[in-house]
Protein backbone atom coordinates (compact mmCIF):
# COMPACT_ATOMS: atom_id res chain seq x y z
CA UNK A 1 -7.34 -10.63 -64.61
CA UNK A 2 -5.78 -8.41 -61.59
CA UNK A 3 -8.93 -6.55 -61.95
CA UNK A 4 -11.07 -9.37 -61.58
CA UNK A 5 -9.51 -10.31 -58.57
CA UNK A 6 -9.46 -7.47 -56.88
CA UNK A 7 -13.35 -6.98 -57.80
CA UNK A 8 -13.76 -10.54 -56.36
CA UNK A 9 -12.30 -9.94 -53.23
CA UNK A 10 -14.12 -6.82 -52.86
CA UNK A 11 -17.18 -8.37 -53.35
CA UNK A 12 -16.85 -11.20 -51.11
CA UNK A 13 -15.13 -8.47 -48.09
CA UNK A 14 -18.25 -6.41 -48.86
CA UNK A 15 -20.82 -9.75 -48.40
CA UNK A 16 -18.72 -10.48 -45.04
CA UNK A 17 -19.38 -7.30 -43.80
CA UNK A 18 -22.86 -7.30 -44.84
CA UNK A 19 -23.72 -11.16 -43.41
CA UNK A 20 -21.52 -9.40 -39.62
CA UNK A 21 -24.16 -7.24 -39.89
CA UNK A 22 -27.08 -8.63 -40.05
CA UNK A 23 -25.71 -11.21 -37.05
CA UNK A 24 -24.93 -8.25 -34.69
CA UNK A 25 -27.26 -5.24 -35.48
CA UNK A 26 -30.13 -7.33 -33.55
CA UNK A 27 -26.81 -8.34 -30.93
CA UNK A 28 -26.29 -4.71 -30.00
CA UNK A 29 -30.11 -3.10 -30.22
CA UNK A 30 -31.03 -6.00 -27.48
CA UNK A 31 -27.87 -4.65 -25.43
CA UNK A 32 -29.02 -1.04 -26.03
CA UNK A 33 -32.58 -1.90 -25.31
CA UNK A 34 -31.84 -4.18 -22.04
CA UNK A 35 -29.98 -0.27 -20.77
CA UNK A 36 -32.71 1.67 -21.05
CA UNK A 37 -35.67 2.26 -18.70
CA UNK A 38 -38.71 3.63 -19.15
CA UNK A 39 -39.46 6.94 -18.38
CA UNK A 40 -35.56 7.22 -17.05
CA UNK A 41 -32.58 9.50 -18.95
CA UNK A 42 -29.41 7.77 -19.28
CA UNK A 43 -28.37 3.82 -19.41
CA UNK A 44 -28.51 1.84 -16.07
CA UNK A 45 -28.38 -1.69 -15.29
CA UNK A 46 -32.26 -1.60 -13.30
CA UNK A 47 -34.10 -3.63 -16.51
CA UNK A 48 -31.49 -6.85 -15.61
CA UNK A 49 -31.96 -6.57 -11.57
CA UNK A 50 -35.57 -6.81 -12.11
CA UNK A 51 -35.59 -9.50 -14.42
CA UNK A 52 -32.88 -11.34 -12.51
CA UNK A 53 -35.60 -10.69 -9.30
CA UNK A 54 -38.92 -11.25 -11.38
CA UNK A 55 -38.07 -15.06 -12.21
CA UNK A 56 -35.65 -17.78 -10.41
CA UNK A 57 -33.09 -17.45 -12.57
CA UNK A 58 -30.35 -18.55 -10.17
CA UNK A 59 -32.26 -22.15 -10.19
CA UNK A 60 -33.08 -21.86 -13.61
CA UNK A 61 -29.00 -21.47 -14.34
CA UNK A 62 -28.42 -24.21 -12.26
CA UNK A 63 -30.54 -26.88 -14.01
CA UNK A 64 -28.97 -26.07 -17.31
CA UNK A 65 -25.79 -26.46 -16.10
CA UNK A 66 -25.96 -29.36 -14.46
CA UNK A 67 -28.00 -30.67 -17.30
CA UNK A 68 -25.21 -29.37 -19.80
CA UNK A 69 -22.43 -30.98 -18.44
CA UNK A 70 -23.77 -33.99 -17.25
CA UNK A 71 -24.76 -34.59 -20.78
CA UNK A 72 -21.10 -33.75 -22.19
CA UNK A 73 -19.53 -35.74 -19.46
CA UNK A 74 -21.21 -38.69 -20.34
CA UNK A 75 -20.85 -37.92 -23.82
CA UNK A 76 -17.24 -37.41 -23.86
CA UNK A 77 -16.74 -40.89 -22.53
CA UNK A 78 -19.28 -42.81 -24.58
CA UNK A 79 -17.94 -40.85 -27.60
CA UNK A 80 -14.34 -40.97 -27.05
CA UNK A 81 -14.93 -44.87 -26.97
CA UNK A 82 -17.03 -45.39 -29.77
CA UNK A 83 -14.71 -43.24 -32.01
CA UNK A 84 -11.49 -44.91 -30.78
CA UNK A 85 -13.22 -48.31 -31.90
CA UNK A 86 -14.54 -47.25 -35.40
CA UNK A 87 -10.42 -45.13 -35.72
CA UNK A 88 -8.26 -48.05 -35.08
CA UNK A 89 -10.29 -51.77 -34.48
CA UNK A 90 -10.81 -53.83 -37.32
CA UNK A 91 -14.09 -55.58 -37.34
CA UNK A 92 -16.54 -56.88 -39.90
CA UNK A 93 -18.44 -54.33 -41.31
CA UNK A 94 -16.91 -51.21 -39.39
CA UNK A 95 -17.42 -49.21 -42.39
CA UNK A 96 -21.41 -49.91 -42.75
CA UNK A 97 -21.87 -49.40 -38.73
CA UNK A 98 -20.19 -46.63 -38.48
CA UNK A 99 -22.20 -44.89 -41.37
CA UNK A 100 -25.39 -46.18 -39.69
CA UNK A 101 -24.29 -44.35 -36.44
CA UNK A 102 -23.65 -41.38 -38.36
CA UNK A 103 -27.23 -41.53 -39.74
CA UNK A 104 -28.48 -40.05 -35.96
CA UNK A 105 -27.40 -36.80 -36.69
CA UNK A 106 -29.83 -36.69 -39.78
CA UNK A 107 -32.89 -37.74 -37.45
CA UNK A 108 -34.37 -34.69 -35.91
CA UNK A 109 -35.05 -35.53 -32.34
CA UNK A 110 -38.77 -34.20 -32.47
CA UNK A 111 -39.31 -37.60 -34.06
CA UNK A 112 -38.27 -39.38 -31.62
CA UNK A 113 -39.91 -37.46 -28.74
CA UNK A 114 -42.99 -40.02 -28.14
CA UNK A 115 -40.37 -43.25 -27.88
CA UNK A 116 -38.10 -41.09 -25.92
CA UNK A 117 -40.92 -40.31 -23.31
CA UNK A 118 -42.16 -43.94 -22.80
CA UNK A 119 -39.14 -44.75 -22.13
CA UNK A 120 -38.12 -41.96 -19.46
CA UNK A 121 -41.63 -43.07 -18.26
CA UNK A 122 -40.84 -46.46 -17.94
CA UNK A 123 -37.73 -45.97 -16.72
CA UNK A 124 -39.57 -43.70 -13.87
CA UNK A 125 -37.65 -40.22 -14.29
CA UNK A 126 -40.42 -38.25 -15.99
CA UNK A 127 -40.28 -34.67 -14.41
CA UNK A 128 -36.41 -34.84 -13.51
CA UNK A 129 -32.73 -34.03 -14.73
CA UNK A 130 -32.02 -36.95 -15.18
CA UNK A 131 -35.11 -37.48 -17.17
CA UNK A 132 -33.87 -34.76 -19.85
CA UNK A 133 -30.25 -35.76 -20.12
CA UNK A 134 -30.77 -39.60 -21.12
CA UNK A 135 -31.87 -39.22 -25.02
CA UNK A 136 -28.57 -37.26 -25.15
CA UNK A 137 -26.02 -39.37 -24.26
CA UNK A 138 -25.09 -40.53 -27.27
CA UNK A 139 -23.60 -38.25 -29.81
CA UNK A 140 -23.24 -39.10 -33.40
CA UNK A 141 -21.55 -35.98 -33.90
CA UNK A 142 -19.02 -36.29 -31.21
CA UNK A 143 -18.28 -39.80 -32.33
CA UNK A 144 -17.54 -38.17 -36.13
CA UNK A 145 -15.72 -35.34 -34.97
CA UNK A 146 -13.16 -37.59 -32.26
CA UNK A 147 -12.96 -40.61 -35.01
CA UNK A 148 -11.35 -38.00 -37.58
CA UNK A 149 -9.20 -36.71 -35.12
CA UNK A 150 -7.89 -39.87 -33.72
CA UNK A 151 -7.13 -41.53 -37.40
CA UNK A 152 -4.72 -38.43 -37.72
CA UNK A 153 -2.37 -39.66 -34.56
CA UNK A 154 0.92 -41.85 -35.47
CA UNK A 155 -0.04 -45.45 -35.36
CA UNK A 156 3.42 -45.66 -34.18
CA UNK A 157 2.60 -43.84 -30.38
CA UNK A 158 0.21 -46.90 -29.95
CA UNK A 159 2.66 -49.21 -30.90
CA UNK A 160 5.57 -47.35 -28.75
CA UNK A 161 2.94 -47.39 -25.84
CA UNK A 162 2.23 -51.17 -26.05
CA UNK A 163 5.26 -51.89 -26.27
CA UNK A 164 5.97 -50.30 -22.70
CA UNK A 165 2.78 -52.30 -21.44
CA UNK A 166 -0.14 -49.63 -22.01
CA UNK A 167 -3.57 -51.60 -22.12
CA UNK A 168 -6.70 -50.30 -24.19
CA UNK A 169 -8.08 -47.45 -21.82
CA UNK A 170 -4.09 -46.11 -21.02
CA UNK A 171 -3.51 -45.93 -24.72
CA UNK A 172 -6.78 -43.55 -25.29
CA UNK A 173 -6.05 -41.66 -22.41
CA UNK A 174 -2.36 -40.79 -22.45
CA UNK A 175 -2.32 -40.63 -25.76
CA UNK A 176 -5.73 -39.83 -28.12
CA UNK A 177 -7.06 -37.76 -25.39
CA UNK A 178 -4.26 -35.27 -25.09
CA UNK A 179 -3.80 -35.17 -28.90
CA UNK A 180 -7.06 -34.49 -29.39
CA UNK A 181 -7.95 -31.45 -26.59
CA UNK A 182 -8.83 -28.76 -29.53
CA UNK A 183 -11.78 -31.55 -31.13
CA UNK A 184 -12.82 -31.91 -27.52
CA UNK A 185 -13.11 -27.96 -26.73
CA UNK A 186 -15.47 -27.66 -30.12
CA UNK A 187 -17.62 -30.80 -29.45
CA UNK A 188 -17.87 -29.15 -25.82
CA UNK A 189 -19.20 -26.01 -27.06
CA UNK A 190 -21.42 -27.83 -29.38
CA UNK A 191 -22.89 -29.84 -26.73
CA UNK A 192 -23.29 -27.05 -24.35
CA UNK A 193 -25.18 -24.53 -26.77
CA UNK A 194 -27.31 -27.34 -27.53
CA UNK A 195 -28.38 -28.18 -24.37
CA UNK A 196 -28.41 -24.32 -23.25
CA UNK A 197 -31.17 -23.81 -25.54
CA UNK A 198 -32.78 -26.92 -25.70
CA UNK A 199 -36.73 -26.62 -25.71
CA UNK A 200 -39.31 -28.88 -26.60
CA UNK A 201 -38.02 -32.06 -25.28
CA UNK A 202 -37.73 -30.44 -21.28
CA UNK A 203 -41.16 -28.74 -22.00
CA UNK A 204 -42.41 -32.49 -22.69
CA UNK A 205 -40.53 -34.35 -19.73
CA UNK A 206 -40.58 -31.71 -17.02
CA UNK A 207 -43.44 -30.43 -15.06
CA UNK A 208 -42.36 -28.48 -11.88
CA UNK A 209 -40.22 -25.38 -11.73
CA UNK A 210 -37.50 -27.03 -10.05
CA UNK A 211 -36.48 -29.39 -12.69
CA UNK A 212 -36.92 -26.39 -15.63
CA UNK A 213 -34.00 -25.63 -18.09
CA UNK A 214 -32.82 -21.25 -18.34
CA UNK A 215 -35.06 -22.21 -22.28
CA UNK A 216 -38.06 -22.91 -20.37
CA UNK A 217 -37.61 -20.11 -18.19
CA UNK A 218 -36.65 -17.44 -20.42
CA UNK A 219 -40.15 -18.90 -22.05
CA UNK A 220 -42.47 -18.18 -19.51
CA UNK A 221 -40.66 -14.90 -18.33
CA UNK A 222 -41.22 -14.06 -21.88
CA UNK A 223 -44.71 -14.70 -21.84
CA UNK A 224 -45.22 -12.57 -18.75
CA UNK A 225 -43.20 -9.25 -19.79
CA UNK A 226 -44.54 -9.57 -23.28
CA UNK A 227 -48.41 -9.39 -21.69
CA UNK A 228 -47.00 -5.72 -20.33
CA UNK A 229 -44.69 -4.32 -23.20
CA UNK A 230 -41.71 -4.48 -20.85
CA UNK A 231 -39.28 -4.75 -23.35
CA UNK A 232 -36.04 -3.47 -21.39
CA UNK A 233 -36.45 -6.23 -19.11
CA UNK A 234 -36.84 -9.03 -21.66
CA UNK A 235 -34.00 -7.66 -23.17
CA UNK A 236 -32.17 -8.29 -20.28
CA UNK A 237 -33.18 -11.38 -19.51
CA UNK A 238 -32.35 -12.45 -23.15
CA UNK A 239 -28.97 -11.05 -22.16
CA UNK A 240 -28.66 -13.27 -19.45
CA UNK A 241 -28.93 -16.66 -21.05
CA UNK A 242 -26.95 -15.79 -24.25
CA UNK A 243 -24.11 -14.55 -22.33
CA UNK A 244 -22.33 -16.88 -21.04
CA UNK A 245 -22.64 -18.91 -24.41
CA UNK A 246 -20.79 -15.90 -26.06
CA UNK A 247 -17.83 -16.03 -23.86
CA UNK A 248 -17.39 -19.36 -24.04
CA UNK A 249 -17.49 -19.20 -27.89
CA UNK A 250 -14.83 -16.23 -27.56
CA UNK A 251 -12.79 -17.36 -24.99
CA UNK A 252 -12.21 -20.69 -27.09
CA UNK A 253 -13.11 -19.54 -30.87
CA UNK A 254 -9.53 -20.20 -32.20
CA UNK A 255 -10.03 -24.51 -30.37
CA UNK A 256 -12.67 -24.23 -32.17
CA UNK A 257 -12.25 -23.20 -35.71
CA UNK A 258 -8.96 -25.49 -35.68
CA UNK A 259 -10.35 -28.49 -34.31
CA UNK A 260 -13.18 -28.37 -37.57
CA UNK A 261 -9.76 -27.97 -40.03
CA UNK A 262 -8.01 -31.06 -38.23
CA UNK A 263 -11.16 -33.17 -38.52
CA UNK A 264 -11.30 -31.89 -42.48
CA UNK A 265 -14.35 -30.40 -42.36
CA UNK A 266 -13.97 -26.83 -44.41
């Protein structure tokens, strides 16, 4: 039986390795590749000046930003809500709503691209930022992720706290909010990395290079270093949108893993 065991966990340790493999091989040849020039000894940082220089990055980094936390701002609030109601109100046929809310997350959004455009249309904000955040600010999964978290806090803080005269919105934020910082962290990254590489739906609304996303960018950069085999700079520019996605993840990786475990999901 010891034997067995030990087997087993040498299997799965070997299949861990294996699967951190096959994630990071591609990770570090794209880091070695972005080093290397052409025709040049050595490792040098040339192929990510020029593709910083060769497309407006600096706007394109911008845009997503913006775009990114717009997005979660608006989400956080619409989701914090909406999960505090379907945690602790009692209303007629909470359970039913709540699992018809839930039923957004299994809708992919390329089916609802053609309503979602005649209504950014209608609404006048075709081509803008604004345009390409509004589909988004609603989040099924935030709402799941805060109401698991918030049915976990003492029903007796809310009692203590309206008892000393808290109302509704004083409750949530002196109280779920704090309690619930780690859920928030994850859902942020979530959102982010979603939006960071977000595609089809800015190709569809957006027009001009002003309004364009670092996805639709790193697109058409692609497009043009791909026509000329210069791999070392795409390379780098591939660099340059997926880092800042991978220190976030690092900085807050341990938020992250433990919100999931509070909100039971394993």
């Amino acid at each position: 039986m010891n034997l067995e065991s030990v087997a087993a966990r040498r299997a799965k340790t070997i299949g861990t390795w294996l699967f951190a493999a096959l994630w990071v091989i591609p990770l570090v040849w794209v880091v070695w590749r972005s080093l290397r020039t052409d025709g040049a000894d050595g490792y040098s940082i040339a192929n990510f000046l020029s593709a910083w220089h060769a497309a407006p990055f600096p706007r394109y980094y911008l845009n997503t930003i913006l775009i990114a936390l717009g997005v979660l701002a608006v989400q956080v609030v619409t989701s914090t809500l909406a999960a505090y109601a379907f945690a602790r109100l009692d209303f007629r046929f909470k359970n039913l709503l709540f699992v018809l809310y839930l039923l957004q997350i299994m809708i992919p959004n390329e089916v609802l691209i053609f309503q979602n455009y005649q209504t950014v249309a209608n609404l006048g904000l075709v081509d803008t930022m604004l345009g390409i955040m509004i589909p988004y600010f609603f989040s099924a999964f935030g709402v799941f992720l805060l109401r698991q978290t918030f049915q976990g806090v003492p029903m007796e803080l809310e009692e203590a706290a309206r008892l000393d005269g808290c109302n509704t919105l004083q409750v949530i934020w002196h109280f779920y909010v704090p309690l619930a910082k780690p859920t928030y962290v994850a859902f942020g990254l979530v959102s982010v990395s979603h939006q960071w590489s977000n595609f089809l739906w800015p190709l569809v609304v957006t027009n001009s290079p002003s309004n364009r996303p670092l996805s639709l960018g790193m697109s058409l950069f692609a497009k043009t270093t791909e026509s000329s085999a210069q791999w070392g700079q795409l390379s780098a520019a591939t660099l340059l949108v997926i880092a800042p996605l991978l220190v976030a993840f690092f900085i807050f990786q341990r938020q992250f893993v433990s919100s999931f475990m509070m909100s039971g999901i394993r």
